[in-house]
PDB file of N, CA and C in Angstrom:
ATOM      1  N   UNK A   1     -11.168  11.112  43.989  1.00  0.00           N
ATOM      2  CA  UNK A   1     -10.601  12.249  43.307  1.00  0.00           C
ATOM      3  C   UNK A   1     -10.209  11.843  41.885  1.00  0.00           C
ATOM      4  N   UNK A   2     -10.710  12.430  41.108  1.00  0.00           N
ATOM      5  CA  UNK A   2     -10.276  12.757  39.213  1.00  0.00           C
ATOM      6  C   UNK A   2      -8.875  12.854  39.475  1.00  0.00           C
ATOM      7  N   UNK A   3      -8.140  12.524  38.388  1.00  0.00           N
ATOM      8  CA  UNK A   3      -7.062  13.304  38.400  1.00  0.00           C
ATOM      9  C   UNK A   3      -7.271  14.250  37.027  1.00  0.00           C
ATOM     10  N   UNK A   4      -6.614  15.339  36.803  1.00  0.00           N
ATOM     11  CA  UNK A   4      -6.468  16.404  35.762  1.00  0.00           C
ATOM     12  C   UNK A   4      -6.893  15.831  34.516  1.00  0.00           C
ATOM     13  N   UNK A   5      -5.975  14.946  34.218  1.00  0.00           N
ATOM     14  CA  UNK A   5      -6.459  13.935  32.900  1.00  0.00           C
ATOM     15  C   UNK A   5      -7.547  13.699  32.896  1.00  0.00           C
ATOM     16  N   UNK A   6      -8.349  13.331  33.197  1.00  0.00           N
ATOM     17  CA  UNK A   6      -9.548  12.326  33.329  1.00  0.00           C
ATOM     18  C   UNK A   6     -10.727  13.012  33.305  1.00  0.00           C
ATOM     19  N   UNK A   7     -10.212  14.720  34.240  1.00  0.00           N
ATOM     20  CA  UNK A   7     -11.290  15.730  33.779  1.00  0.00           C
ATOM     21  C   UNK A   7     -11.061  16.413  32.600  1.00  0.00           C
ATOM     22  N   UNK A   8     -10.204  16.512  32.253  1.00  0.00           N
ATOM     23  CA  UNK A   8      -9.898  16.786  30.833  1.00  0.00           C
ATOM     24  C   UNK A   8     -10.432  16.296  29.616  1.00  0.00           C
ATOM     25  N   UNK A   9     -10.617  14.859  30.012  1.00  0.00           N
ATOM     26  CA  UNK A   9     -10.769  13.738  29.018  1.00  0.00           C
ATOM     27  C   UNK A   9     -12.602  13.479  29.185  1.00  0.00           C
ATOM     28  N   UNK A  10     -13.141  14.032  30.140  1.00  0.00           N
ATOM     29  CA  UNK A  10     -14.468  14.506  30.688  1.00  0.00           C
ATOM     30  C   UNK A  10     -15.147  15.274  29.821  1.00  0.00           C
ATOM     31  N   UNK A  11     -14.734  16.157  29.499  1.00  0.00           N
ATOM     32  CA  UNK A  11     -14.757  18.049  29.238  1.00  0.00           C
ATOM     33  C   UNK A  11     -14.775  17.414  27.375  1.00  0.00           C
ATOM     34  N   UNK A  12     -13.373  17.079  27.009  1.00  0.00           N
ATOM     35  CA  UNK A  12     -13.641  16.921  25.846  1.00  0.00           C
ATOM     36  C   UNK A  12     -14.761  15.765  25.050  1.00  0.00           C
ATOM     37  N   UNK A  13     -14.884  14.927  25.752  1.00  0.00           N
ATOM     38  CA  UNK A  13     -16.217  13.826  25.133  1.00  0.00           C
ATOM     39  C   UNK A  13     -17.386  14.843  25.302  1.00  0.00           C
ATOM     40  N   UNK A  14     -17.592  15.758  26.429  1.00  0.00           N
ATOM     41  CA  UNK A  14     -18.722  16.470  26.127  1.00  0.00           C
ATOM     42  C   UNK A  14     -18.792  17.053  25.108  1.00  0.00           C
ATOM     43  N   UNK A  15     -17.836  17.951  24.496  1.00  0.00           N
ATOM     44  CA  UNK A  15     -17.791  19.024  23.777  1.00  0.00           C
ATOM     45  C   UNK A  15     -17.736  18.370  22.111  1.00  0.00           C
ATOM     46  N   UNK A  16     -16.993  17.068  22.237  1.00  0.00           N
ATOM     47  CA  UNK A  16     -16.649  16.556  21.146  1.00  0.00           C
ATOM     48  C   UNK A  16     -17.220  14.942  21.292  1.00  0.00           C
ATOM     49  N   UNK A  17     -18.382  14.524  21.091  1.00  0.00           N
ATOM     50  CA  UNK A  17     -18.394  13.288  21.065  1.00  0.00           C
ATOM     51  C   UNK A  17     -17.426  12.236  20.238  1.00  0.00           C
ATOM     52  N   UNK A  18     -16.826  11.502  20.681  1.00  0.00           N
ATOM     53  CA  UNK A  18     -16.177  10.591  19.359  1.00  0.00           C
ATOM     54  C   UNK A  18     -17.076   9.675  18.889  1.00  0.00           C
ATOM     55  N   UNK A  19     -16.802   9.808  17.056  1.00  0.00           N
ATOM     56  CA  UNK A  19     -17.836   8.996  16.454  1.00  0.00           C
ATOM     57  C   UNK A  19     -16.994   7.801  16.611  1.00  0.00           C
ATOM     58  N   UNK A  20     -17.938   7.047  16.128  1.00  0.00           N
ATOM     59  CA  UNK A  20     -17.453   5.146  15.718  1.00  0.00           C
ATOM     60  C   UNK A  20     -17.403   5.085  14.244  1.00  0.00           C
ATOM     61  N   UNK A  21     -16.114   4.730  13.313  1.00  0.00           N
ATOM     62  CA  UNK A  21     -16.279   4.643  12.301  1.00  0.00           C
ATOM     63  C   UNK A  21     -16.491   3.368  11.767  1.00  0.00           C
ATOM     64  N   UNK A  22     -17.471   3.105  10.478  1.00  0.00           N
ATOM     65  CA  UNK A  22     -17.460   1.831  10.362  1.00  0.00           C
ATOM     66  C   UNK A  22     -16.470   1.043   9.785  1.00  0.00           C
ATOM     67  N   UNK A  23     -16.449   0.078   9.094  1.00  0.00           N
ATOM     68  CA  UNK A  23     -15.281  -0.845   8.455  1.00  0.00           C
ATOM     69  C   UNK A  23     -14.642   0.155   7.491  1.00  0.00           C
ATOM     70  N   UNK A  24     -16.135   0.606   6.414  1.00  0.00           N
ATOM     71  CA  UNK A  24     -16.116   0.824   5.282  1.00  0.00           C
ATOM     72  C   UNK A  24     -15.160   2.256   5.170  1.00  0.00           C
ATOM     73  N   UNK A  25     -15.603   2.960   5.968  1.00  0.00           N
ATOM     74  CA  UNK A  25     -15.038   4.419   6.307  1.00  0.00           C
ATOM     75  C   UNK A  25     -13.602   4.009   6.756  1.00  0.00           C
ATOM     76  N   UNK A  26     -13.215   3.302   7.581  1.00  0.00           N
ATOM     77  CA  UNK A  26     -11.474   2.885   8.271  1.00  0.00           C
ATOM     78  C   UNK A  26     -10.660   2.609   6.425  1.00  0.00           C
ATOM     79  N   UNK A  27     -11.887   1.858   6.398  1.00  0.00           N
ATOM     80  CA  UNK A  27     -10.563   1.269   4.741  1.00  0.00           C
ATOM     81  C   UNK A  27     -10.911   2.788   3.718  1.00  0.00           C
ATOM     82  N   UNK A  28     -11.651   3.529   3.400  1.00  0.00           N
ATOM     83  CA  UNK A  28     -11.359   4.607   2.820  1.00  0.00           C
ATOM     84  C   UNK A  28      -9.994   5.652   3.375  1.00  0.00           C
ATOM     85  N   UNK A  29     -10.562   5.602   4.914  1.00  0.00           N
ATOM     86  CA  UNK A  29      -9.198   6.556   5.338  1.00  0.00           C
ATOM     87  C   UNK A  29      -7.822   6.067   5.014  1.00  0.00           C
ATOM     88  N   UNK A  30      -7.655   4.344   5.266  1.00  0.00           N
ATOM     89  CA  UNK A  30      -6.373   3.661   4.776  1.00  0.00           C
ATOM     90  C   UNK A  30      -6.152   4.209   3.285  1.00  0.00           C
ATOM     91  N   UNK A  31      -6.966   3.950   2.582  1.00  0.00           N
ATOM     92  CA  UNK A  31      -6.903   4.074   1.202  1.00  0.00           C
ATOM     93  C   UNK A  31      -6.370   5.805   0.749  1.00  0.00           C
ATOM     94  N   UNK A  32      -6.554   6.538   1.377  1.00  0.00           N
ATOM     95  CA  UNK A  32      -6.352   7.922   1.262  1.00  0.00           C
ATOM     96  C   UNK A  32      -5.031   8.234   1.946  1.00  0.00           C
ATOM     97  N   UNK A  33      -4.521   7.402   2.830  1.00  0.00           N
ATOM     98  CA  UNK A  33      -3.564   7.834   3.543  1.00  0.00           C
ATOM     99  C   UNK A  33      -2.308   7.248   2.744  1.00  0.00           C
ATOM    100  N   UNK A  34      -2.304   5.757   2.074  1.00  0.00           N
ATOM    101  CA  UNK A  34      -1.544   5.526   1.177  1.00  0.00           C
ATOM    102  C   UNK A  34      -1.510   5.862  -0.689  1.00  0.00           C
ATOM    103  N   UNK A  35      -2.609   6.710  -0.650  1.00  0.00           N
ATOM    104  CA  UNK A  35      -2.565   7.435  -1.687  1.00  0.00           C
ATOM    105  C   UNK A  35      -2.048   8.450  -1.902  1.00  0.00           C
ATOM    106  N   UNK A  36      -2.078   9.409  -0.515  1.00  0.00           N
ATOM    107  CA  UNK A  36      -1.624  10.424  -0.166  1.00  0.00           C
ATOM    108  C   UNK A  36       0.022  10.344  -0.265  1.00  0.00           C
ATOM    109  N   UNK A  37       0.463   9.202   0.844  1.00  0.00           N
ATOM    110  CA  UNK A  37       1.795   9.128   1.095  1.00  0.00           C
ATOM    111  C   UNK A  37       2.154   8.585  -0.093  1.00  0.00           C
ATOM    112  N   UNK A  38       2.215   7.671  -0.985  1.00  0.00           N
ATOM    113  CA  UNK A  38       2.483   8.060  -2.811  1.00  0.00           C
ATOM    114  C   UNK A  38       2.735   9.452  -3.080  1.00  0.00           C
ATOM    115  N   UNK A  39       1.310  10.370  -3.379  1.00  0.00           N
ATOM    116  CA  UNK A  39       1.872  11.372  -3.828  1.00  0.00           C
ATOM    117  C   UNK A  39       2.885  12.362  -3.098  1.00  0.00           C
ATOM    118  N   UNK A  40       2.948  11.845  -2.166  1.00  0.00           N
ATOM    119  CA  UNK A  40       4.000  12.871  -1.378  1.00  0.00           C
ATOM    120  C   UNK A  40       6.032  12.645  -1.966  1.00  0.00           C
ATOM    121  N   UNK A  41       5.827  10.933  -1.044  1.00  0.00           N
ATOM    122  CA  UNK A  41       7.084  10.291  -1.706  1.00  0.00           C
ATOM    123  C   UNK A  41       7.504  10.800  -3.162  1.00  0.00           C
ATOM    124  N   UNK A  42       6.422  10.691  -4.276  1.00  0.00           N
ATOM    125  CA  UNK A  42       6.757  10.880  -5.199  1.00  0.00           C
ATOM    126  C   UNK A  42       7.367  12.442  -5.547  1.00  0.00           C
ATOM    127  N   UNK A  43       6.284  13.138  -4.979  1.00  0.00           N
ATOM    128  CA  UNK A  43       6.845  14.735  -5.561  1.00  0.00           C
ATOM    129  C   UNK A  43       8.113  14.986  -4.769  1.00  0.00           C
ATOM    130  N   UNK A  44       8.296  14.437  -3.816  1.00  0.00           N
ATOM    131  CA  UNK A  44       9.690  14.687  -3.049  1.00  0.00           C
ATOM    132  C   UNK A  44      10.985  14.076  -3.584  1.00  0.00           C
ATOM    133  N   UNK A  45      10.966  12.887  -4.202  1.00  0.00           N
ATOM    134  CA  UNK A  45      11.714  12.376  -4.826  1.00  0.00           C
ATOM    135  C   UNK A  45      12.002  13.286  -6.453  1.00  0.00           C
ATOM    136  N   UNK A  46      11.210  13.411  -6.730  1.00  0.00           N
ATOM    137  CA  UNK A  46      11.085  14.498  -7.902  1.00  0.00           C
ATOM    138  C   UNK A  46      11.814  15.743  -7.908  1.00  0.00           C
ATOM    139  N   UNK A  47      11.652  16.327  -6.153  1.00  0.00           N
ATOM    140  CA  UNK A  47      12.235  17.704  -6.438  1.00  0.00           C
ATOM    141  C   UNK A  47      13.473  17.671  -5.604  1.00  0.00           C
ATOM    142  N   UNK A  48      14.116  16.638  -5.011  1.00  0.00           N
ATOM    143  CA  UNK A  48      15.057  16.483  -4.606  1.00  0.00           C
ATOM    144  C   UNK A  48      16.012  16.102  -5.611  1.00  0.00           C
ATOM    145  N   UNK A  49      15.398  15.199  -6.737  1.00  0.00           N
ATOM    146  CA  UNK A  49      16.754  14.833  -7.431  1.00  0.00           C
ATOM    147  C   UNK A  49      17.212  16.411  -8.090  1.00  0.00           C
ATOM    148  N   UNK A  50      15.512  17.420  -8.920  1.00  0.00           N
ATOM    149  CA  UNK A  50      16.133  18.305  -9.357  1.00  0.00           C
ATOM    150  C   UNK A  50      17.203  19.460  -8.334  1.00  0.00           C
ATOM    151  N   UNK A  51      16.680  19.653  -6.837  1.00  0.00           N
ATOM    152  CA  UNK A  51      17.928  19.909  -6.033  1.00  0.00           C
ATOM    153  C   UNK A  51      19.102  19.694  -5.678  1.00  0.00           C
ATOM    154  N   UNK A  52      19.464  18.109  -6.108  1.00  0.00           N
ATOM    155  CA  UNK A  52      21.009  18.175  -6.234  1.00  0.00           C
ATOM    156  C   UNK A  52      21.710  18.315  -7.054  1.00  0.00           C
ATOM    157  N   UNK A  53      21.144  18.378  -8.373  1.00  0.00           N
ATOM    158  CA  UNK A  53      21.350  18.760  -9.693  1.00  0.00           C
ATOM    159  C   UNK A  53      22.032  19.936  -9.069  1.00  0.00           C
ATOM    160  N   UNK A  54      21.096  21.068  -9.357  1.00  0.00           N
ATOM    161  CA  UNK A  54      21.271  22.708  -8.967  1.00  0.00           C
ATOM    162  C   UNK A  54      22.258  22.813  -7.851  1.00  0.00           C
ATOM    163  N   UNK A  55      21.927  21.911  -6.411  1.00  0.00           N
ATOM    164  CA  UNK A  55      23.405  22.388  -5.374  1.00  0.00           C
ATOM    165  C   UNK A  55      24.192  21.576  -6.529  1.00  0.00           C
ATOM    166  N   UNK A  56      24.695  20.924  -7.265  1.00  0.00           N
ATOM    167  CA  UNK A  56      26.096  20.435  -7.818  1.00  0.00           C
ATOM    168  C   UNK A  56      26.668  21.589  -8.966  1.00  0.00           C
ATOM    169  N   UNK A  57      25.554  22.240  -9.455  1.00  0.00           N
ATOM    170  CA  UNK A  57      25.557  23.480 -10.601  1.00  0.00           C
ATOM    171  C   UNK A  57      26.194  24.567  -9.721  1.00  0.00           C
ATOM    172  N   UNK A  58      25.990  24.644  -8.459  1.00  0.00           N
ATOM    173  CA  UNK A  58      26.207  25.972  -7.502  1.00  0.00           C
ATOM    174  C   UNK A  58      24.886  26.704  -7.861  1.00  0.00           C
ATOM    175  N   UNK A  59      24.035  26.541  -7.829  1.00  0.00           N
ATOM    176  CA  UNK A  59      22.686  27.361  -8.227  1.00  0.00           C
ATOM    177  C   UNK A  59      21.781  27.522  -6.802  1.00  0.00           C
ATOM    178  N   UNK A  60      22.122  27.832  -5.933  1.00  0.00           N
ATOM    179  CA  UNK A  60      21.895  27.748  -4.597  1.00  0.00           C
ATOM    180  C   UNK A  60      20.459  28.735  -4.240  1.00  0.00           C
ATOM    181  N   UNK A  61      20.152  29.726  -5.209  1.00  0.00           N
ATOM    182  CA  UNK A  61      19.019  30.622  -5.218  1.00  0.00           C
ATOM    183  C   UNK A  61      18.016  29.586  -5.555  1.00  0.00           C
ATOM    184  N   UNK A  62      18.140  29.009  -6.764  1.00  0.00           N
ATOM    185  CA  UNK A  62      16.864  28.136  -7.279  1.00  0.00           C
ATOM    186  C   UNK A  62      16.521  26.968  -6.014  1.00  0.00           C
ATOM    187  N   UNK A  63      17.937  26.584  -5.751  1.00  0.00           N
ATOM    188  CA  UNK A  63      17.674  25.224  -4.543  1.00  0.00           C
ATOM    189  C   UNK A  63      16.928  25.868  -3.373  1.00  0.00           C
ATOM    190  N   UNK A  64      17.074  27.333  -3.091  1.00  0.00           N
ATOM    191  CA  UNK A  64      16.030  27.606  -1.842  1.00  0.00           C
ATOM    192  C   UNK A  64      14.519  27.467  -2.539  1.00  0.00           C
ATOM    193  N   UNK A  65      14.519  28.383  -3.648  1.00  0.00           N
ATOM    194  CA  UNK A  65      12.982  28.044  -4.272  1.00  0.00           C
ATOM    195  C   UNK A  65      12.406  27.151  -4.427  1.00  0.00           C
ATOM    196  N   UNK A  66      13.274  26.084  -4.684  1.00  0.00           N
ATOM    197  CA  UNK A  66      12.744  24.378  -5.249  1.00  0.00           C
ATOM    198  C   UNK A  66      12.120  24.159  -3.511  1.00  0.00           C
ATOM    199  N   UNK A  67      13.215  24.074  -2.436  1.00  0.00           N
ATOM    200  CA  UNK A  67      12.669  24.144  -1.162  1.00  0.00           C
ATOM    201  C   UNK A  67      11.927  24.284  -0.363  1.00  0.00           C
ATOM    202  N   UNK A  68      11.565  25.784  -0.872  1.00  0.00           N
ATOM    203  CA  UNK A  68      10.361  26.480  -0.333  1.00  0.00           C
ATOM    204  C   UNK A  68       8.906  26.057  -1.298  1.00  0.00           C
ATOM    205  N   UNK A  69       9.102  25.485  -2.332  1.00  0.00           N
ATOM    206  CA  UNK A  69       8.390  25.093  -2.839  1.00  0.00           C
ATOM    207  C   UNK A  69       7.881  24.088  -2.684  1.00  0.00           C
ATOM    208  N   UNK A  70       8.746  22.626  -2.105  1.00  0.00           N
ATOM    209  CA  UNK A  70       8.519  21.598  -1.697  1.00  0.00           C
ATOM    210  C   UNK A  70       7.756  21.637  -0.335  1.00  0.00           C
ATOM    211  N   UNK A  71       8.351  22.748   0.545  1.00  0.00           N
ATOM    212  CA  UNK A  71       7.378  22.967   1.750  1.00  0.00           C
ATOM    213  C   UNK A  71       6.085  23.130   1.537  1.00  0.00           C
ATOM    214  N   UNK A  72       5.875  24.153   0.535  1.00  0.00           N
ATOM    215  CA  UNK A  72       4.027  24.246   0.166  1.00  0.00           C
ATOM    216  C   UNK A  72       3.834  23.577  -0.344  1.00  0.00           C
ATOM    217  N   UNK A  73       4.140  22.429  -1.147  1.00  0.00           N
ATOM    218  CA  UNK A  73       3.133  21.450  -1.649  1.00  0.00           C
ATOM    219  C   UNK A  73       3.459  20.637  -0.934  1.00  0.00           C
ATOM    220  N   UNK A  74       4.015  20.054   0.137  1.00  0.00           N
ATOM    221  CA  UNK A  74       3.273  19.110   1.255  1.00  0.00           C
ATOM    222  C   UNK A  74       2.471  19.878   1.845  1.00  0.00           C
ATOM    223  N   UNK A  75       2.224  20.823   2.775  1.00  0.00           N
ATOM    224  CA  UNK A  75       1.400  21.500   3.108  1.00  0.00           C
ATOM    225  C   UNK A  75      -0.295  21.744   2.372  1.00  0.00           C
ATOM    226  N   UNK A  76      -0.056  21.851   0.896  1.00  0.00           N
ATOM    227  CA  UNK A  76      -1.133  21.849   0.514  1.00  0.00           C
ATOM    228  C   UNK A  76      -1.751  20.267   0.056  1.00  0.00           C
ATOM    229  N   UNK A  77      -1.129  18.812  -0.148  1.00  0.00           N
ATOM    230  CA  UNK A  77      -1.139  17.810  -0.221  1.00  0.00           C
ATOM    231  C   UNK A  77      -2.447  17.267   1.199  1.00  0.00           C
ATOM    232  N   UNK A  78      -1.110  17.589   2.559  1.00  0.00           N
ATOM    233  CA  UNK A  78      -1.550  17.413   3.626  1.00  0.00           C
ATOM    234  C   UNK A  78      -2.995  17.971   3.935  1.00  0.00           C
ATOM    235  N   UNK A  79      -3.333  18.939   3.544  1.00  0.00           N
ATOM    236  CA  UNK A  79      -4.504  19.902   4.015  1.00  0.00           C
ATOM    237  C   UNK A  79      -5.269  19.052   2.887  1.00  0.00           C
ATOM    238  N   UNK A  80      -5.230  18.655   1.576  1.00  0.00           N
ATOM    239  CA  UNK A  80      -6.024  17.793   0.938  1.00  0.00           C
ATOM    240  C   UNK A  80      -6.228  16.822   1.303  1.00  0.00           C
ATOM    241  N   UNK A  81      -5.345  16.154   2.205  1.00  0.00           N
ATOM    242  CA  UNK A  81      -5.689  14.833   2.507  1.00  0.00           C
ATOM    243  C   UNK A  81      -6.881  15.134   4.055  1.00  0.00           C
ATOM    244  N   UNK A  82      -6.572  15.398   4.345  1.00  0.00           N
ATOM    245  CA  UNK A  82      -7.110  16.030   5.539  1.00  0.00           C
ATOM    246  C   UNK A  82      -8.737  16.540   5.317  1.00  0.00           C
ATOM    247  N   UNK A  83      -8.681  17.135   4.772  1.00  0.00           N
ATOM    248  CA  UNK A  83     -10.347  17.445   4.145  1.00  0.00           C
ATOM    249  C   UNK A  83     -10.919  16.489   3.275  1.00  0.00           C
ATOM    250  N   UNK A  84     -10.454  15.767   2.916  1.00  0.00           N
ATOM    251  CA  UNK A  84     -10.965  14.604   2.164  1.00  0.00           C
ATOM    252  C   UNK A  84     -11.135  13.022   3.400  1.00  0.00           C
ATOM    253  N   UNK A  85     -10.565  13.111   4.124  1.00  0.00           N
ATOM    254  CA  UNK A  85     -10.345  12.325   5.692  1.00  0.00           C
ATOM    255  C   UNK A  85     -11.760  12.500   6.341  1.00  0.00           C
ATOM    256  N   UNK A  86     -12.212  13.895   6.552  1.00  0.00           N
ATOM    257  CA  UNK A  86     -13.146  14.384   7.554  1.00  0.00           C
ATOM    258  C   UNK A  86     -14.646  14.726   6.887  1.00  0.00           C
ATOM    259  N   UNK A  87     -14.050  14.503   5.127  1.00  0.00           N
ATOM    260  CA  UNK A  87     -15.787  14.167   4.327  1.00  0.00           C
ATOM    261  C   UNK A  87     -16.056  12.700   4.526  1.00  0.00           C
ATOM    262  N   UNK A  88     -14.698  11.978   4.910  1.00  0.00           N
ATOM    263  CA  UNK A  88     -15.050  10.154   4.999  1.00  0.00           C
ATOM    264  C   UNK A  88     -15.977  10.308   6.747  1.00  0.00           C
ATOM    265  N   UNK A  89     -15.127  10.989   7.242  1.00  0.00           N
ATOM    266  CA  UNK A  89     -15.802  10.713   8.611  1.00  0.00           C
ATOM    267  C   UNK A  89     -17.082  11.434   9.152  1.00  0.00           C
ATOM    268  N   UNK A  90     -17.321  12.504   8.247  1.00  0.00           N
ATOM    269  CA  UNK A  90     -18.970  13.116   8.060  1.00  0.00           C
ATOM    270  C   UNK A  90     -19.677  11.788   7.404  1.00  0.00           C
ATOM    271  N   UNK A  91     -19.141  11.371   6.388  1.00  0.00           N
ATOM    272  CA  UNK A  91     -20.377  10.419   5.683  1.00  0.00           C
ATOM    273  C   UNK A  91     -20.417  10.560   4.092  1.00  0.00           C
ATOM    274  N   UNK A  92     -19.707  11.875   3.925  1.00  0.00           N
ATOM    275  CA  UNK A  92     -20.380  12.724   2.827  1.00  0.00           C
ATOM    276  C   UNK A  92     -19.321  12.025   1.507  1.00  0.00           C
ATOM    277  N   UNK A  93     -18.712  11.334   1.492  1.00  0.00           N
ATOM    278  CA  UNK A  93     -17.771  10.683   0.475  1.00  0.00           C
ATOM    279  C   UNK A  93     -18.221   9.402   0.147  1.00  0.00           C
TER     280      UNK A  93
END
């Protein structure tokens, strides 16, 4: 008897073969992932200092904007890194 897992884990190698990446492709993804996490650290550090500025001003409207702003650009960072990840693992980079 399978257990659940195992047919699960069945089902998806069919549907999804996993590739083998080579050396060259592993050290691009490294290379993208600490490029990435740079630009992240950085813009966060950036818009945090200007957020405590503003909470110390009492400017508490702009500090949600700065916020909500910081949410979409990781979000859009992430989704760059991410599509640039899966042209390494097509080939196409």
């Amino acid at each position: 008897m399978k257990t659940a897992y195992e047919l699960a884990m069945e089902r998806l190698s069919k549907a999804a073969p996993a590739t083998k990446l080579t050396s060259a492709q592993k050290k691009q993804l490294a290379e993208l992932d600490s490029t990435y996490a740079a630009k992240i650290a950085g813009r966060e550090i950036a818009l945090k200092d200007e957020i405590g500025k503003l909470a110390a001003a009492g400017d508490f409207e702009k500090v949600e904007t700065l916020q909500q702003q910081w949410v979409n650009e990781r979000k859009k960072l992430q989704a760059g890194l991410e599509e640039k990840k899966e042209q390494v693992r097509q080939g196409k980079r």
